[in-house]
Protein backbone atom coordinates (compact mmCIF):
# COMPACT_ATOMS: atom_id res chain seq x y z
CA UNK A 1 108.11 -21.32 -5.75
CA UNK A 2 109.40 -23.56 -2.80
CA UNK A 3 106.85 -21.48 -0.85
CA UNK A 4 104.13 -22.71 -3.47
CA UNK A 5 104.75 -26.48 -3.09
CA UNK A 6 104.71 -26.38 0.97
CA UNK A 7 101.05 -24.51 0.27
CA UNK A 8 100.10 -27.31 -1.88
CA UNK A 9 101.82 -30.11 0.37
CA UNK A 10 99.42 -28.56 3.70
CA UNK A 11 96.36 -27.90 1.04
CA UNK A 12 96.18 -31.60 -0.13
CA UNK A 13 96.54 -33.20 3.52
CA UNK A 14 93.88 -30.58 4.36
CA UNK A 15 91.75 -31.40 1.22
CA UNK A 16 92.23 -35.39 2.31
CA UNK A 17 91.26 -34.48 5.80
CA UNK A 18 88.57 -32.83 4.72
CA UNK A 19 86.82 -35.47 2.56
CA UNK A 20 87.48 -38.31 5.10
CA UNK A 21 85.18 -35.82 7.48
CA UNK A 22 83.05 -35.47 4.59
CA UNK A 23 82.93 -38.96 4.36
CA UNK A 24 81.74 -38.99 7.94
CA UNK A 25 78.83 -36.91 7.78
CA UNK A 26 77.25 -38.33 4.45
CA UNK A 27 78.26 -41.85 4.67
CA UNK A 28 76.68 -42.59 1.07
CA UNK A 29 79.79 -40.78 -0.02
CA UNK A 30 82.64 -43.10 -1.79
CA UNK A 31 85.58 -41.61 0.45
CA UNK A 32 88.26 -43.01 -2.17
CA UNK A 33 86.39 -41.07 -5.13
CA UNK A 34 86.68 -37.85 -3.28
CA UNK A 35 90.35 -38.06 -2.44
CA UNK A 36 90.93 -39.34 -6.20
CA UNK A 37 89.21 -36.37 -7.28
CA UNK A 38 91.14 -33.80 -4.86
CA UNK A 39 94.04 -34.98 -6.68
CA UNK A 40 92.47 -34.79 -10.26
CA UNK A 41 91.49 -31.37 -8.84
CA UNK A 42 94.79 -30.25 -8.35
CA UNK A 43 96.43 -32.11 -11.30
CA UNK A 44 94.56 -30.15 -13.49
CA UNK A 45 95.03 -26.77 -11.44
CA UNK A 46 98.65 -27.43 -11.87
CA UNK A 47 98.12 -28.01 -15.91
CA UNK A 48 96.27 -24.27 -15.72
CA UNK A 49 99.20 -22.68 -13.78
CA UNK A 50 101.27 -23.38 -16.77
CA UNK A 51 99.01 -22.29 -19.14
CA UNK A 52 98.31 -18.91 -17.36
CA UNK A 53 102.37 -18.61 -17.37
CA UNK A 54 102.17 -18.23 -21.46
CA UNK A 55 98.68 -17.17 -21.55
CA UNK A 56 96.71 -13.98 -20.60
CA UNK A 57 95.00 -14.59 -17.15
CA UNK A 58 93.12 -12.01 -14.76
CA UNK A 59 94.85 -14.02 -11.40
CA UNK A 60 97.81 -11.74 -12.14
CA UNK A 61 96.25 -9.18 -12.43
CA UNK A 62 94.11 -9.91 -9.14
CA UNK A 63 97.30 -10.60 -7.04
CA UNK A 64 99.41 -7.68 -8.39
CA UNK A 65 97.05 -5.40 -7.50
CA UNK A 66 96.36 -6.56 -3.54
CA UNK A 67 100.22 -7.02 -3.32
CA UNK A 68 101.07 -4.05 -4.45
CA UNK A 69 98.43 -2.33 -2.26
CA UNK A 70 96.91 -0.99 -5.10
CA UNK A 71 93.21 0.47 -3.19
CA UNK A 72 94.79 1.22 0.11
CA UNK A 73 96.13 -0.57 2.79
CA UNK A 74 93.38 -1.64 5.07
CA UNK A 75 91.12 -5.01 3.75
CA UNK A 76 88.30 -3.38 3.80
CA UNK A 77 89.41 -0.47 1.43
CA UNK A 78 89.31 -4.11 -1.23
CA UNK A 79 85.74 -4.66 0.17
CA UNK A 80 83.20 -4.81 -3.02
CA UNK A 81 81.28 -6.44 -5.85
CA UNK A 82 82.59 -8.12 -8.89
CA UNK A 83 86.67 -8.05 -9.01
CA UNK A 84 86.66 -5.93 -5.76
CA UNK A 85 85.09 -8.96 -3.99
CA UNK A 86 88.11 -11.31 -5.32
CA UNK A 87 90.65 -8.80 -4.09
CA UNK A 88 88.71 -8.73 -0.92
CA UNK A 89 89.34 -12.52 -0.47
CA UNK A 90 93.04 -12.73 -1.68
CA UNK A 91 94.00 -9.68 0.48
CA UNK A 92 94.49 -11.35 3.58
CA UNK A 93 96.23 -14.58 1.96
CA UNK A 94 98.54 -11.75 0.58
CA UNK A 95 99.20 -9.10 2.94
CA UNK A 96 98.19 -11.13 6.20
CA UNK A 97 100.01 -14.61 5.49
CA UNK A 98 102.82 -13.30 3.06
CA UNK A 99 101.43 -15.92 0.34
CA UNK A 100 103.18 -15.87 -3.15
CA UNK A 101 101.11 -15.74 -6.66
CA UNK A 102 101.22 -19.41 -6.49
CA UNK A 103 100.99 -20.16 -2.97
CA UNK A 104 97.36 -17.60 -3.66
CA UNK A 105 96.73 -19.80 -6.47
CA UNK A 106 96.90 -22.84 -4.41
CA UNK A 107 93.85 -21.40 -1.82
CA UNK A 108 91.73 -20.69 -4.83
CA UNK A 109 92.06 -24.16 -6.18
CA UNK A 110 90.79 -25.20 -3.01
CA UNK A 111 87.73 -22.99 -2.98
CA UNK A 112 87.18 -24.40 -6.66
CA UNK A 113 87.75 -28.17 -4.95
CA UNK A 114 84.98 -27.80 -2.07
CA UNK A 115 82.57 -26.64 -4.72
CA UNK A 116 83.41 -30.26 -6.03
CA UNK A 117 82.38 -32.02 -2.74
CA UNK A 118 78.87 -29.65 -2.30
CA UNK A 119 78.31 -30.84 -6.00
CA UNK A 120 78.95 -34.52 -5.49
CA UNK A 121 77.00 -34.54 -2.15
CA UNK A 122 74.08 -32.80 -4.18
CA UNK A 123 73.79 -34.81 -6.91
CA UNK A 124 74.25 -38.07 -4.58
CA UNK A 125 71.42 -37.84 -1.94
CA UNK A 126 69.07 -36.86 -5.09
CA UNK A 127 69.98 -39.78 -7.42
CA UNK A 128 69.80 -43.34 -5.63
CA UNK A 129 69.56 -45.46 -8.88
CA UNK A 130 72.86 -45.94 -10.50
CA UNK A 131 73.22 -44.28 -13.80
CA UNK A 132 75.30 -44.79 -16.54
CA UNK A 133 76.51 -41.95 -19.63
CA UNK A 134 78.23 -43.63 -22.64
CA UNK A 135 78.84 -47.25 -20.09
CA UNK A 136 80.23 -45.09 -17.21
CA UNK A 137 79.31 -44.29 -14.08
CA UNK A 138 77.17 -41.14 -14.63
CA UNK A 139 77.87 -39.31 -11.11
CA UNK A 140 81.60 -39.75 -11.66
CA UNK A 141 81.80 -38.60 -14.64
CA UNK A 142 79.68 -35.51 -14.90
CA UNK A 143 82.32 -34.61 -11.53
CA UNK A 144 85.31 -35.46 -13.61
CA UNK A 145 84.62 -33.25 -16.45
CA UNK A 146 88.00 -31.17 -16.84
CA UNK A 147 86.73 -28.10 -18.40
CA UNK A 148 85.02 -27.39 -14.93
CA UNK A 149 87.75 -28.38 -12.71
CA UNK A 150 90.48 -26.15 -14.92
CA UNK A 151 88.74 -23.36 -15.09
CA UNK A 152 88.17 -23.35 -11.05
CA UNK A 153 91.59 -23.76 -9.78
CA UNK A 154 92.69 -20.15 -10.68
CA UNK A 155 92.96 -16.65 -8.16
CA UNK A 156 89.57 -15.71 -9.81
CA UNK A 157 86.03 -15.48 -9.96
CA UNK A 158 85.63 -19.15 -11.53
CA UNK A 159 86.21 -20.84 -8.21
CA UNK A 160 84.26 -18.52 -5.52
CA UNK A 161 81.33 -18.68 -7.85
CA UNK A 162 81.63 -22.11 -8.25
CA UNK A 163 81.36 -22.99 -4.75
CA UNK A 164 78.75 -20.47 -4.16
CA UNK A 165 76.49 -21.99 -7.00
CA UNK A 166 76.86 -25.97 -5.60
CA UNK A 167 76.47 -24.93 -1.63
CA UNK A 168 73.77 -23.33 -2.52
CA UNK A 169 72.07 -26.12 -4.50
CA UNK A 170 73.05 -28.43 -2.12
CA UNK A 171 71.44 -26.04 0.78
CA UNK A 172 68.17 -26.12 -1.05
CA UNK A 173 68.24 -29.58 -1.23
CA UNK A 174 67.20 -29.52 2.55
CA UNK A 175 66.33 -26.22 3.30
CA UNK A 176 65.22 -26.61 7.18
CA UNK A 177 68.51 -27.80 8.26
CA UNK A 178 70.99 -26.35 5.98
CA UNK A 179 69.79 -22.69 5.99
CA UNK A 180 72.85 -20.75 6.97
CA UNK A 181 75.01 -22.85 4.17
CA UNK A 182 72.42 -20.81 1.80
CA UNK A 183 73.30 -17.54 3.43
CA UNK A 184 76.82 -18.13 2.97
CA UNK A 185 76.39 -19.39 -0.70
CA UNK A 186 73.96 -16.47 -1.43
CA UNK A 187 76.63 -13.65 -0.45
CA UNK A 188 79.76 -15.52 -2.30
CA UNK A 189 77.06 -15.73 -5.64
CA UNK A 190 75.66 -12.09 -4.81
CA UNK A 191 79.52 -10.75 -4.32
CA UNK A 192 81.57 -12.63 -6.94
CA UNK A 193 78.36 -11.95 -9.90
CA UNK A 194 75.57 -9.80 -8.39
CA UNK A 195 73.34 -10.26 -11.88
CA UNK A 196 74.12 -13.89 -11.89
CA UNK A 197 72.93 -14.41 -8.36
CA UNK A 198 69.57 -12.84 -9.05
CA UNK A 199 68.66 -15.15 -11.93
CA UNK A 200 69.94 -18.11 -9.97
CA UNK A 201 67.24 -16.76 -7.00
CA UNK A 202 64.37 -16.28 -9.80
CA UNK A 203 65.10 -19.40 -11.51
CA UNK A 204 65.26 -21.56 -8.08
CA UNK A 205 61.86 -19.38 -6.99
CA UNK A 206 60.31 -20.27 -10.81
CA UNK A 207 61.27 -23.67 -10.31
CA UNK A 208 60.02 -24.48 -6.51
CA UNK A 209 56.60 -22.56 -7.99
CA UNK A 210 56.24 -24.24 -10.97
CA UNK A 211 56.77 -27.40 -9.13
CA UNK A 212 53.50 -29.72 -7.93
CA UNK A 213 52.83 -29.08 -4.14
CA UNK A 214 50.54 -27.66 -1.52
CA UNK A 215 51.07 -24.15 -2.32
CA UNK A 216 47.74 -22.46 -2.77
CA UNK A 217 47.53 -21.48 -6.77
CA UNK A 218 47.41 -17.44 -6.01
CA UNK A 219 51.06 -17.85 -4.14
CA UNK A 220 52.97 -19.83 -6.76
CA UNK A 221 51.00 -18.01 -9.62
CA UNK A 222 52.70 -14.29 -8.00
CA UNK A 223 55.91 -16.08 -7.30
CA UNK A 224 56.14 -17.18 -10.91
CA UNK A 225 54.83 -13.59 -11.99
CA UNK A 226 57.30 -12.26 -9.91
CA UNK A 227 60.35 -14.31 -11.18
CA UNK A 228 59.36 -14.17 -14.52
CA UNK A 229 59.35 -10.37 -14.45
CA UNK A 230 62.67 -10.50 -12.33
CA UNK A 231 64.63 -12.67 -15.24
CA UNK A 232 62.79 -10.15 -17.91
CA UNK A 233 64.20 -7.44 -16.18
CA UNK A 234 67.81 -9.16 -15.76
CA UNK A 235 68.20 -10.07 -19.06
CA UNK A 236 67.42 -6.49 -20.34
CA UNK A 237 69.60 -4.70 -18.03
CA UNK A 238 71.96 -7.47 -19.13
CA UNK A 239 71.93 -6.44 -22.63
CA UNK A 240 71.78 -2.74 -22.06
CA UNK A 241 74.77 -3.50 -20.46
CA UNK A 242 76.54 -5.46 -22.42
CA UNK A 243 75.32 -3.59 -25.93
CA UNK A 244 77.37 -0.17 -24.91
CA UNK A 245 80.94 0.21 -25.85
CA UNK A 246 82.43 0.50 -22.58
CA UNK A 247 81.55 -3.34 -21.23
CA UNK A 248 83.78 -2.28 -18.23
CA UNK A 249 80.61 -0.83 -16.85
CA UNK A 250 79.58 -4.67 -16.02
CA UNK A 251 83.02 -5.90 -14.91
CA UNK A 252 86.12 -3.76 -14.89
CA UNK A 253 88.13 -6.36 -16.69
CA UNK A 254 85.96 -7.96 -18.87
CA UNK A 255 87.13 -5.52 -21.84
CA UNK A 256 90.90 -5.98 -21.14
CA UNK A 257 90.39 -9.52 -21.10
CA UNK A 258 88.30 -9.73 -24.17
CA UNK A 259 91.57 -8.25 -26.01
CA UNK A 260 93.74 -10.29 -24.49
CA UNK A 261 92.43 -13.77 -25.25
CA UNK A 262 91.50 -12.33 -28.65
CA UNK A 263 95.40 -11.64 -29.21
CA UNK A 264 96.16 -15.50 -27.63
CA UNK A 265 95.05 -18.51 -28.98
CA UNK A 266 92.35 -19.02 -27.28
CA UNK A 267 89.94 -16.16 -28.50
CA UNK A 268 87.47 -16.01 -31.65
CA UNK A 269 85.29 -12.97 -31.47
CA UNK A 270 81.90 -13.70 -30.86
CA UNK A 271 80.62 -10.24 -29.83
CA UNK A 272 78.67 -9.86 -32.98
CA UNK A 273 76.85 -12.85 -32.98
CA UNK A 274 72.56 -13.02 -33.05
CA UNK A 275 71.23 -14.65 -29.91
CA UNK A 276 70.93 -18.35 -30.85
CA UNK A 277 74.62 -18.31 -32.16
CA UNK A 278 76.28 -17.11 -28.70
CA UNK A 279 73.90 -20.27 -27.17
CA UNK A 280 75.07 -22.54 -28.84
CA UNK A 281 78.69 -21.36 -29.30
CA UNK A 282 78.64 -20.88 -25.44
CA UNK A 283 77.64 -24.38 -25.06
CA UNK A 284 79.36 -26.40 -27.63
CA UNK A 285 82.07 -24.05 -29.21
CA UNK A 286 85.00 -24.48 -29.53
CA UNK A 287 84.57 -27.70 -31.63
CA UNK A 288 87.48 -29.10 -33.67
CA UNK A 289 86.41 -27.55 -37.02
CA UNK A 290 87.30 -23.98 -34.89
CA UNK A 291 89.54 -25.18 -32.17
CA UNK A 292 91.37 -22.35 -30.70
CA UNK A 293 95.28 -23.97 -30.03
CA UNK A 294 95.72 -27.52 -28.11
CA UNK A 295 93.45 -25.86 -25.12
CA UNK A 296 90.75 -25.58 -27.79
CA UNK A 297 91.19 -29.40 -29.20
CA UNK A 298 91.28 -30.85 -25.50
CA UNK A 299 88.34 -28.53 -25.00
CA UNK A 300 86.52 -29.90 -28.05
CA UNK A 301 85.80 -33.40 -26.80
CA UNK A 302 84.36 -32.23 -23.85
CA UNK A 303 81.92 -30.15 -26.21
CA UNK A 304 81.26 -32.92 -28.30
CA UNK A 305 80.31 -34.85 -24.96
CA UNK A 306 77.80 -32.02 -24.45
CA UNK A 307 76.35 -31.70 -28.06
CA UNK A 308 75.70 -34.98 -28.04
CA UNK A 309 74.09 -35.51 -24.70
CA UNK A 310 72.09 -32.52 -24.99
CA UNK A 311 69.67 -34.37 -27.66
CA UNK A 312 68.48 -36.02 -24.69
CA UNK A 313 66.60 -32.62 -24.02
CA UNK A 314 64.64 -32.44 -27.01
CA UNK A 315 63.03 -36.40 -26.82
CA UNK A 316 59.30 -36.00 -26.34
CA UNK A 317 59.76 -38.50 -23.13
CA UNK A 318 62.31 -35.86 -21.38
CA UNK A 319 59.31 -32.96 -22.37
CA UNK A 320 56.49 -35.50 -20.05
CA UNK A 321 59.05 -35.79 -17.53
CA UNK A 322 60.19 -32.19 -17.07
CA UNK A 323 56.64 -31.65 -16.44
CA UNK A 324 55.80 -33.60 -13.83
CA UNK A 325 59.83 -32.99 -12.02
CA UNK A 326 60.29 -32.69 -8.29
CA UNK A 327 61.62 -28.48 -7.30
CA UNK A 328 65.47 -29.04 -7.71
CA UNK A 329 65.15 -30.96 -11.35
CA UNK A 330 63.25 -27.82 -12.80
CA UNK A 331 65.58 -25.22 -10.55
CA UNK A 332 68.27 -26.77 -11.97
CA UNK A 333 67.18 -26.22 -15.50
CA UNK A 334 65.87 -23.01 -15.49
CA UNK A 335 68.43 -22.21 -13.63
CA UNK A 336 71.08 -22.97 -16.05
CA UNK A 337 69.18 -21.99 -19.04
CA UNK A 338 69.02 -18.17 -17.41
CA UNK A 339 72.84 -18.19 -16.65
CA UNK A 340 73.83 -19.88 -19.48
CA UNK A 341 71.11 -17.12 -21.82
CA UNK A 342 73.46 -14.76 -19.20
CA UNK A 343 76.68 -15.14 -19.47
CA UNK A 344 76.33 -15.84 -23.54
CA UNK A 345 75.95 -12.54 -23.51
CA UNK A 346 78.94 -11.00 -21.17
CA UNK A 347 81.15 -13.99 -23.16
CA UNK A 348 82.96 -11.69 -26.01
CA UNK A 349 84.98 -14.30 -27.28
CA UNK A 350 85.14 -18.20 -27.33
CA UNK A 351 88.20 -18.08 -24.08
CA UNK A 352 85.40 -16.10 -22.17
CA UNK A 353 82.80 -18.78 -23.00
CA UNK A 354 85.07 -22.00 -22.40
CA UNK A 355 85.58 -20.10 -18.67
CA UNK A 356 82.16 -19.17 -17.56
CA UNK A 357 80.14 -21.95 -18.26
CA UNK A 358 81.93 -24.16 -15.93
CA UNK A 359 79.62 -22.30 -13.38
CA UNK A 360 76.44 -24.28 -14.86
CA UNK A 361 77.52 -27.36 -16.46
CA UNK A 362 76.64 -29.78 -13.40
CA UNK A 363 73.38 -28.28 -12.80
CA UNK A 364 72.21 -29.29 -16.56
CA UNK A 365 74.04 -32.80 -16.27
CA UNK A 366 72.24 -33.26 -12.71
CA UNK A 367 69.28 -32.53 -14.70
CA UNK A 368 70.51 -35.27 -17.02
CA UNK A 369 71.23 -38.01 -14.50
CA UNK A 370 67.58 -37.22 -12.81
CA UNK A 371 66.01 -37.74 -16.83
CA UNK A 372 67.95 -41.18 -16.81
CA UNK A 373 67.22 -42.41 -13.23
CA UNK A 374 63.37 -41.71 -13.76
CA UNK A 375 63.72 -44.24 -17.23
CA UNK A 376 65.96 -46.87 -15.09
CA UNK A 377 63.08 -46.70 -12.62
CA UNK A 378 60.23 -46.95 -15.44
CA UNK A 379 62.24 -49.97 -17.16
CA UNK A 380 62.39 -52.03 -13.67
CA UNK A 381 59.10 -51.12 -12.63
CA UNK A 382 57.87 -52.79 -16.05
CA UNK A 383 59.52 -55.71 -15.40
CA UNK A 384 58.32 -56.45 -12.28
CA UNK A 385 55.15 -55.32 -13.95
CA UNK A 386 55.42 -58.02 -16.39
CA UNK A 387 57.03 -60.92 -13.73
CA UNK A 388 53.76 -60.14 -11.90
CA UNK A 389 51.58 -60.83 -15.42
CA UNK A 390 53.48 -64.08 -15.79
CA UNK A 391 53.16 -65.73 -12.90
CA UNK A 392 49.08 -65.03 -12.40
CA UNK A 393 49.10 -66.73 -15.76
């Protein structure tokens, strides 16, 4: 434990150092909101280290396994997709550096935290209009969301995916000068979820294609062939997958853990529900008709948030804009809608679900915050429009 609080002490003046260099590069960055959120970060990575210490959680698993030497002794004998590729990471935190379960835990909530910062520099060069949900500062608060920051501050797949998913967003955002950060983000995604990777690629490619531009109609008409037939194929596999008994065949641990949360709290089986009903209760469930324990109350205003946000979607104004969207707004859609149509179906239970869609969440609130800043833009435009009309009369 004393081990696990010197970790933390060196990860938060390294998290502070970071985001004051961070600062430095993208100036447009508010310095004092990134250090505020390092330490909201961490608050609530603390809150899930006591809930994993009563709870069910696959980070002991992970860490027992590397520390006991469970695959071999050599780091590469960890080397894999899936959970091998988060035993791969923690191995040399654990058998190199001698780090505890909590000191490990500590590392991963830092992976989860720099996800944060390629999030907040994505969605801040691509909105320059300030935007507001319910009176507050949109960009803040989409980044403050706790569901997303608890469920990435674990030894786990939550974080590394995580990061993977907003680097590479954020790489595509410039995609001259920021090629190698989409390498790097494209082998974390590709490692961590191999399936999930691929529709993130298709729905970027779909997006980009779909897009208006200079591409000559016969390229972006096989690249959207292509990615259609890519997210067909995906999906099915997906289900063929996830429809046999043994789910283990997708993820070694997804049937343990299933049973686990089921016998916690924090699980209501949701195996056997049609398609629409694991959308939606991947989306917005648990809400407080159904709340699982306190986790599941705390979790239902956040899902409330959502439900009620997401009507935004259906207004015939968001359908005209949608259409005419730059690359990254449509990306970022059909990018979540894939994962999220994904996942919904890997999520047994409503634990699983309240965990894996904290990979997607910002990329449909980005979307959001785009929507809004378009209307802002409309409404002044009109005015000047209308100052204009005024003064020739």
């Amino acid at each position: 434990m004393v081990q696990g609080f010197f970790v933390l002490l060196l990860t938060l003046i390294a998290g502070g150092l970071l985001c004051r260099q961070w600062h430095l590069n993208m100036p447009s960055l508010n310095l004092n909101f990134m250090r505020f959120m390092l330490f909201y970060h961490f608050l609530l990575s603390f809150a899930y280290f006591i809930y994993v210490l009563n709870n069910p959680s696959d980070s002991k698993l992970y860490y027992a396994i590397v520390d006991t030497q469970q695959y071999g002794t050599s780091w590469f004998d960890y080397y894999g997709t899936s959970t091998f590729f988060v035993h791969f990471l923690a191995y040399p935190f654990v058998n190199y550096v001698g780090l505890t379960y909590e000191s490990t835990m500590v590392i991963f909530a830092f992976f989860g935290f720099i996800g944060f910062l390629f999030a907040y520099s994505f969605i801040s060069e691509n909105i320059k209009v300030p935007t507001k949900i319910l009176g507050v500062n949109g960009i803040m608060l989409v980044l403050l969301l706790p569901n997303c920051h608890f469920w990435t501050s674990s030894l786990g797949k939550g974080s590394v995916i995580f990061l993977g998913m907003m680097m590479l967003f954020w790489g595509i955002s410039n995609i001259r000068t920021r090629f190698p950060f989409i390498i790097v983000a494209s082998l974390l995604m590709y490692h961590v979820r191999p399936h999930i990777f691929f529709v993130a690629v298709a729905a970027i490619a779909l997006g980009f294609s779909l897009a208006r531009g200079r591409t000559p109609v016969a390229y972006r008409a096989l690249i959207i062939l292509l990615s259609l037939s890519l997210l067909i194929y995906l999906y099915q596999d997906i289900l063929s997958i996830t429809g046999l008994d043994d789910e283990s065949l997708l993820d070694p641990f997804i049937s343990h853990r299933a049973k686990e949360l089921s016998k916690a709290t924090s699980g209501i089986d949701i195996a056997n529900y049609n398609f629409f009903q694991k959308i939606f209760a991947f989306l917005f469930r648990p809400l407080f008709f159904d709340a699982p324990g306190l986790l599941g109350i705390i979790v239902s205003f956040e899902n409330l948030l959502y439900l009620v946000l997401f009507f935004n979607f259906f207004k015939p104004s968001f359908i005209r804009y949608f259409l005419k969207s730059d690359p990254l707004v449509k990306s970022a859609f059909f990018a979540f809608a894939s994962v999220s149509v994904a996942l919904a179906q890997i999520s047994g239970n409503l634990g699983l679900a309240m965990r894996q869609k904290s990979q997607v969440m910002i990329l449909i609130f980005f979307v959001l915050l785009k929507f809004q800043e378009q209307a802002v833009m409309a409404r002044f435009t009109n005015w000047v429009r209308a100052r204009k009309r005024a003064q020739v009369k």
